[in-house]
Structure formats: structure tokens, C-alpha cells
N, C-alpha and C. Protein backbone atom coordinates (compact mmCIF):
# COMPACT_ATOMS: atom_id res chain seq x y z
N UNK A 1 0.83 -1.18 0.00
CA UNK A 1 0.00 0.00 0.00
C UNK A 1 0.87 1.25 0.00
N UNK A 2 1.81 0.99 1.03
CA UNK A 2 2.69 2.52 0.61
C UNK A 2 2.16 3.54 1.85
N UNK A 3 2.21 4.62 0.77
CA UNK A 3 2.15 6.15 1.70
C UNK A 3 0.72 5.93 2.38
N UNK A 4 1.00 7.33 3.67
CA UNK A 4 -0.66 7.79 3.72
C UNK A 4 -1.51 7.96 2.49
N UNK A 5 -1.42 8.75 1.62
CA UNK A 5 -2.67 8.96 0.38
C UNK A 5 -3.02 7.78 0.13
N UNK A 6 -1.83 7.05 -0.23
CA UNK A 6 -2.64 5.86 -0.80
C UNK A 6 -3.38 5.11 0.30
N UNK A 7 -3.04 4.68 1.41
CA UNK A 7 -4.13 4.15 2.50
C UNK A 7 -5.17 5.09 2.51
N UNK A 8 -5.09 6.38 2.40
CA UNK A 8 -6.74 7.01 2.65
C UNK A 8 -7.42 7.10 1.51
N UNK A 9 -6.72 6.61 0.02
CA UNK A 9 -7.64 6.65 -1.16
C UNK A 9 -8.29 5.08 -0.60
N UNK A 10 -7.73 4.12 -0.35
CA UNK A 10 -8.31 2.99 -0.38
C UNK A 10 -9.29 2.92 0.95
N UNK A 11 -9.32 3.73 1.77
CA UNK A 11 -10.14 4.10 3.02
C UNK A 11 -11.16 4.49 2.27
N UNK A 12 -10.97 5.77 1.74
CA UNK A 12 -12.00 6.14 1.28
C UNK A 12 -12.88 5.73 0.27
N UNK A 13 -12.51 4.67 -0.58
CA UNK A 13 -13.50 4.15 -2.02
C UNK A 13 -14.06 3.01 -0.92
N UNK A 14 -13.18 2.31 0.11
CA UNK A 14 -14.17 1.06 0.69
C UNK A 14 -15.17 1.44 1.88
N UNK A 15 -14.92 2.79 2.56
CA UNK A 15 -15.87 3.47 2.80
C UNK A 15 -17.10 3.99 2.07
N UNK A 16 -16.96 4.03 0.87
CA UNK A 16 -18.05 4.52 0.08
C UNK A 16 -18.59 3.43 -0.30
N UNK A 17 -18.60 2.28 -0.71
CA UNK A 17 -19.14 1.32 -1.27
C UNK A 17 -19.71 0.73 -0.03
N UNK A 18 -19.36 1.06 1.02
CA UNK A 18 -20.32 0.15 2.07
C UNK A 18 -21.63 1.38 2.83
N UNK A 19 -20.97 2.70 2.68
CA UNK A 19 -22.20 3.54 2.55
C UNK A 19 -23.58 3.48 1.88
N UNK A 20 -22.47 3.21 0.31
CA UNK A 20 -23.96 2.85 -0.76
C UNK A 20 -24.94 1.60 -0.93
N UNK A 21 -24.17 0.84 0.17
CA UNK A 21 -24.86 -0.48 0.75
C UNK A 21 -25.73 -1.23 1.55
N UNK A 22 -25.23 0.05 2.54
CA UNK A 22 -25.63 -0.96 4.06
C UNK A 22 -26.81 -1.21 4.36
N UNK A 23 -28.12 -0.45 2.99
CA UNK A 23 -28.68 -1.27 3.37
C UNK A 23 -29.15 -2.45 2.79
N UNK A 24 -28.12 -3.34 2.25
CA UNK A 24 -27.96 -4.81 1.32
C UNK A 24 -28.28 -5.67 2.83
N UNK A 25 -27.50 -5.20 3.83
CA UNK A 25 -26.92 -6.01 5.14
C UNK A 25 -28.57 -6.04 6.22
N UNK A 26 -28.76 -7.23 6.52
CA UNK A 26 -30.31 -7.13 7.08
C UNK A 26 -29.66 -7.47 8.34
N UNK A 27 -28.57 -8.30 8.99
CA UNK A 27 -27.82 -8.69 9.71
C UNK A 27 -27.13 -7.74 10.70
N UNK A 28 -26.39 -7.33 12.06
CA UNK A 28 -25.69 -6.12 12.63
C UNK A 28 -24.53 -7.36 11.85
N UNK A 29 -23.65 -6.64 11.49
CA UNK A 29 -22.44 -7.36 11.35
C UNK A 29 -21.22 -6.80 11.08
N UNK A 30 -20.14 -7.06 11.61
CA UNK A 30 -18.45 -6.23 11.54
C UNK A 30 -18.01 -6.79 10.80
N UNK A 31 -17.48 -6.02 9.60
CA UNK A 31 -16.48 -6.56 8.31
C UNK A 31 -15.02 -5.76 8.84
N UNK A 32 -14.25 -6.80 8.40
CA UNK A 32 -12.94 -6.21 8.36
C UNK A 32 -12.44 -6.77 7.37
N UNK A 33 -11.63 -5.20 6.39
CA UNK A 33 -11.14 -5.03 5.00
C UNK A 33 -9.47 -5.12 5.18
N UNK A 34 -9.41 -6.22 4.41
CA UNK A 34 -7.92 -6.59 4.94
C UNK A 34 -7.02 -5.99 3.20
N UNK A 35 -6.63 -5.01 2.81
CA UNK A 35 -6.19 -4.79 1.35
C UNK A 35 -4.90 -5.83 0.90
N UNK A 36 -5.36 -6.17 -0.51
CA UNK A 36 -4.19 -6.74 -0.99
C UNK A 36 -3.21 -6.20 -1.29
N UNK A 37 -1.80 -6.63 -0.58
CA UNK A 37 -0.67 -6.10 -1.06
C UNK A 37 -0.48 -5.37 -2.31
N UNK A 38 -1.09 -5.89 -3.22
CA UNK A 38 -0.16 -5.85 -4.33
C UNK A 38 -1.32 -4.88 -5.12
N UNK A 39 -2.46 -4.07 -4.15
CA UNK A 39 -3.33 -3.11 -4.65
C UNK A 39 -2.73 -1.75 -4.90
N UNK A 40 -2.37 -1.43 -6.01
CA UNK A 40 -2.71 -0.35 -6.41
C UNK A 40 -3.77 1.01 -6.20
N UNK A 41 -3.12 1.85 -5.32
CA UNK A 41 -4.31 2.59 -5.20
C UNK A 41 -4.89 3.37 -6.24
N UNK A 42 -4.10 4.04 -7.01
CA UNK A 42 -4.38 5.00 -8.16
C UNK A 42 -5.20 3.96 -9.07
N UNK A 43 -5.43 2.99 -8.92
CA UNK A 43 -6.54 2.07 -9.72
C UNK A 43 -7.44 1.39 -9.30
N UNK A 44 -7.68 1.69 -7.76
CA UNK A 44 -8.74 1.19 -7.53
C UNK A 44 -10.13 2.49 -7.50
N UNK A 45 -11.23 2.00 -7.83
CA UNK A 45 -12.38 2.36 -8.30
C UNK A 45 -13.25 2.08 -6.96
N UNK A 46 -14.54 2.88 -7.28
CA UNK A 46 -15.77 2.53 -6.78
C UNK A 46 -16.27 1.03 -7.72
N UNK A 47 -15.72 0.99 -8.72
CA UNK A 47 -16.29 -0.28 -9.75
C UNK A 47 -15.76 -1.48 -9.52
N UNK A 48 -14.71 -1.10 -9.33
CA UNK A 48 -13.80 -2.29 -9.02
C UNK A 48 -14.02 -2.70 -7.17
N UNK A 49 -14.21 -1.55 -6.89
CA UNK A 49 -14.63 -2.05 -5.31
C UNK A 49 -15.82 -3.46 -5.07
N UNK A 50 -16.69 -2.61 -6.15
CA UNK A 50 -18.01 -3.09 -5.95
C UNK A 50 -17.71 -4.88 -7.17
N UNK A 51 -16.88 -4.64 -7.87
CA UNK A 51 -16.48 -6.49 -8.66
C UNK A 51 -16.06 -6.87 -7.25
N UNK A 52 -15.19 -6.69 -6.65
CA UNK A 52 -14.43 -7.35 -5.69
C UNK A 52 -15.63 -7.63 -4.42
N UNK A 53 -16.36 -6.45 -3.93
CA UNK A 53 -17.26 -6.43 -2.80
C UNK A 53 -18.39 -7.48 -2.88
N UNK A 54 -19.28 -7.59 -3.87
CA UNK A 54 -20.24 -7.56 -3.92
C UNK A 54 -20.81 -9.45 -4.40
N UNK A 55 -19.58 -10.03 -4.88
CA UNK A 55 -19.67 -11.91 -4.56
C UNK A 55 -19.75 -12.20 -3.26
N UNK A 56 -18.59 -11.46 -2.22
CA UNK A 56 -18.93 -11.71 -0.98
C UNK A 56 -19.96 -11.68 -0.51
N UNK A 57 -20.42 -10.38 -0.76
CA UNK A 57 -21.79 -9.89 0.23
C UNK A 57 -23.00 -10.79 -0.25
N UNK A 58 -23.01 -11.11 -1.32
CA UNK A 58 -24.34 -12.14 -1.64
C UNK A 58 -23.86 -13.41 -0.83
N UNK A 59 -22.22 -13.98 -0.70
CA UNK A 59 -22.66 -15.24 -0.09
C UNK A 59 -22.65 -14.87 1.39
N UNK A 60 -22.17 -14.15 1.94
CA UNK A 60 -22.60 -13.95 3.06
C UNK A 60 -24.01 -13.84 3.53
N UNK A 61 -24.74 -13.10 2.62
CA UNK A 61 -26.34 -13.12 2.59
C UNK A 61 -26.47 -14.24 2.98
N UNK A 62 -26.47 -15.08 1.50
CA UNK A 62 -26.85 -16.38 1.45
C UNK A 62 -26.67 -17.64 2.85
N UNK A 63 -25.50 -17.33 3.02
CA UNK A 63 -24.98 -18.46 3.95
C UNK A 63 -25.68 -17.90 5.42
N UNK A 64 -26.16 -16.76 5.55
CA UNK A 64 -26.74 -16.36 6.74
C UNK A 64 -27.95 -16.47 7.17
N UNK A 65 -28.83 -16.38 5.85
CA UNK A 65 -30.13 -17.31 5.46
C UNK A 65 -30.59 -18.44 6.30
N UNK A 66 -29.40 -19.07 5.55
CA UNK A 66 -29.27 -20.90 5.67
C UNK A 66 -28.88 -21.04 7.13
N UNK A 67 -28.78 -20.23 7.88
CA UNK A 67 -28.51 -20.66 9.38
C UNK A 67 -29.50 -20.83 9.98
């Protein structure tokens, strides 16, 4: 990840995508965003947040369902 900017660009796009979300989450539940090394901040997106975010969050749905 590198410098501050780049930790607060990636703060800030995975902050926003769970803003524009929360209410997907019917559940109280604590996520913790662990970034991949090898992320690039100057390329990560709200779009790309949401490719990466948003398989999880359905199986999490899903599998929470099923409990």
C-alpha cells in the first residue's frame, strides 16, 4: 500500500461502497477489510470495489439465510 494517500484513497473508495450499501446487510455485522498487497491505489475504483465487494456480500447473505 505505501504512503498515507494511498491508505486514505483505499479508506476512502471502501468506505463509500459500504455507505452505498448498508442497506444490502439485514444482519448487525463487523467486516474487516484486509487490502491486498499488491493493490494499487491509483486504480482502484468505486467499480472495481463493488467487482471485488459484492460476490462476498451475496454469499454472506446467502450463507446467513441458511442458518
Amino acid at each position: 500500500m505505501g504512503n498515507a494517500v494511498a491508505r486514505n484513497r483505499i479508506k476512502r473508495v471502501v468506505r463509500e461502497y459500504f455507505r452505498l450499501h448498508q442497506y444490502d446487510f439485514e444482519l448487525p455485522l463487523d467486516i474487516v477489510v484486509v487490502p491486498k498487497r499488491n493493490l494499487e491505489a491509483k486504480q482502484l475504483t468505486l467499480a472495481l470495489a463493488k467487482e471485488e465487494f459484492t460476490p462476498l456480500l451475496t454469499r454472506i447473505r446467502t450463507e446467513a439465510a441458511s442458518s
